[in-house]
Protein backbone atom coordinates (compact mmCIF):
# COMPACT_ATOMS: atom_id res chain seq x y z
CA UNK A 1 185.21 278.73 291.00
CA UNK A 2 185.23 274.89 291.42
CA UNK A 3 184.84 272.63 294.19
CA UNK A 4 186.38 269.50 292.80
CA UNK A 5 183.65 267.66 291.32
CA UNK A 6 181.40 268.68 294.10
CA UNK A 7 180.05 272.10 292.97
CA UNK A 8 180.80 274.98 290.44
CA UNK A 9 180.08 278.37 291.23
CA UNK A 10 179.88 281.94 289.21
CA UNK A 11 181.18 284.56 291.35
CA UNK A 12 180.52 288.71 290.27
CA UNK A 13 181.69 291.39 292.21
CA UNK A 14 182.14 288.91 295.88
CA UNK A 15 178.52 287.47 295.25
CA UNK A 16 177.35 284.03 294.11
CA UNK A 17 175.17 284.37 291.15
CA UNK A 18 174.90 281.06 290.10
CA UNK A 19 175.92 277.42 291.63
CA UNK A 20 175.70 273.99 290.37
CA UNK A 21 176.22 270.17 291.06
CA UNK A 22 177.70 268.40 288.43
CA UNK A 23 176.26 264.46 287.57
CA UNK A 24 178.59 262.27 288.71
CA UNK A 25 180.23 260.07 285.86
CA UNK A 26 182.08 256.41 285.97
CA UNK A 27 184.60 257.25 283.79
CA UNK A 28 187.26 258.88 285.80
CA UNK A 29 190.62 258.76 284.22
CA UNK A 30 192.77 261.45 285.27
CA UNK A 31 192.26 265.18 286.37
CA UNK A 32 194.83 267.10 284.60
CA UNK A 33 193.64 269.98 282.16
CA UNK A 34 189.79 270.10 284.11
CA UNK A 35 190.88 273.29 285.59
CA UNK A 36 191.73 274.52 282.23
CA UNK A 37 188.96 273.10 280.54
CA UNK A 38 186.20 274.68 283.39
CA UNK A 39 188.30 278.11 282.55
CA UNK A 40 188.34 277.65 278.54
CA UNK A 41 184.67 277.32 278.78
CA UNK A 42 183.93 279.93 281.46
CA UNK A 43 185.59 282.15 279.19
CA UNK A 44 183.88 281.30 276.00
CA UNK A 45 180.62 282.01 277.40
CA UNK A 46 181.59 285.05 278.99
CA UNK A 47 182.60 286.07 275.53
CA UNK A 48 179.09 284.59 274.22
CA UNK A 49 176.76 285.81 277.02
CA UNK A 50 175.36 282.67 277.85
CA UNK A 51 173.17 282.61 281.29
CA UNK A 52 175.09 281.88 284.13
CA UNK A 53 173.25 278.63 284.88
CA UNK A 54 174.29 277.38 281.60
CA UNK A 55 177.59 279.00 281.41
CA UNK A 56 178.63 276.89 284.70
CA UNK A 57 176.85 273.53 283.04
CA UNK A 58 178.33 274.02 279.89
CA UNK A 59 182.08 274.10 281.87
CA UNK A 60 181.14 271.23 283.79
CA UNK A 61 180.66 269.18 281.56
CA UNK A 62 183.61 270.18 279.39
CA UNK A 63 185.89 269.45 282.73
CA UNK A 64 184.33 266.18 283.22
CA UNK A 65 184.79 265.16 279.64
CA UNK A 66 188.32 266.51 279.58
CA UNK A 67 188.70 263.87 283.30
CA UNK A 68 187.42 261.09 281.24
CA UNK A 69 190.53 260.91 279.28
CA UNK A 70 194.41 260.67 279.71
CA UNK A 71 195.97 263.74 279.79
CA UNK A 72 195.19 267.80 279.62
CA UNK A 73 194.57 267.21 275.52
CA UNK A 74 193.00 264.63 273.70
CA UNK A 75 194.36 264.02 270.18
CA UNK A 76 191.12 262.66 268.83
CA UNK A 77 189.65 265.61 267.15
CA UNK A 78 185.84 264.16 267.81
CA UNK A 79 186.49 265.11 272.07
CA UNK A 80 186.37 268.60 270.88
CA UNK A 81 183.86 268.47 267.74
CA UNK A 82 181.29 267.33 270.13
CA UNK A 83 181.48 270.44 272.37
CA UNK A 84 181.53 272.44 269.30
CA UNK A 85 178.69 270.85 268.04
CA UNK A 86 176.71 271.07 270.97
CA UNK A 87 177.38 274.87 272.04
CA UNK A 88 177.22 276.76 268.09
């Protein structure tokens, strides 16, 4: 669950296991796809059993990177290599 860019949280069973506050970037170009982006990632580490602090950093940051460009998708391959890179 997000709060904008304010906060992210990981939810179980009506509890809060896990919060955090994203950095704040200067590249804000358009909003469209975070949501998906947050959920892509929460999923992938569901799948991957990553600890909930990092799960919720991990989709941060994928949701902030997806905000820094135009659009839900990037075309440039690289946007996604670099998550890739960094999470296997």
């Amino acid at each position: 669950m997000t709060a904008a860019a304010a906060k992210a949280y990981l939810v179980q069973a009506g509890k809060i296991v896990a919060d955090f506050v994203p950095p704040k970037t200067g590249k804000f170009v358009d909003a469209v796809g975070a949501g998906d982006a947050f959920s892509a990632a929460v999923i992938l580490g569901l799948y991957n059993d990553w600890p909930e602090s990092q799960l919720l950093q991990r989709a941060c940051g994928y949701a902030t990177a997806t905000c820094e460009i135009q659009g839900a998708v990037s075309h440039d391959r690289s946007h996604y290599q670099r998550w890739c890179d960094r999470w296997c």
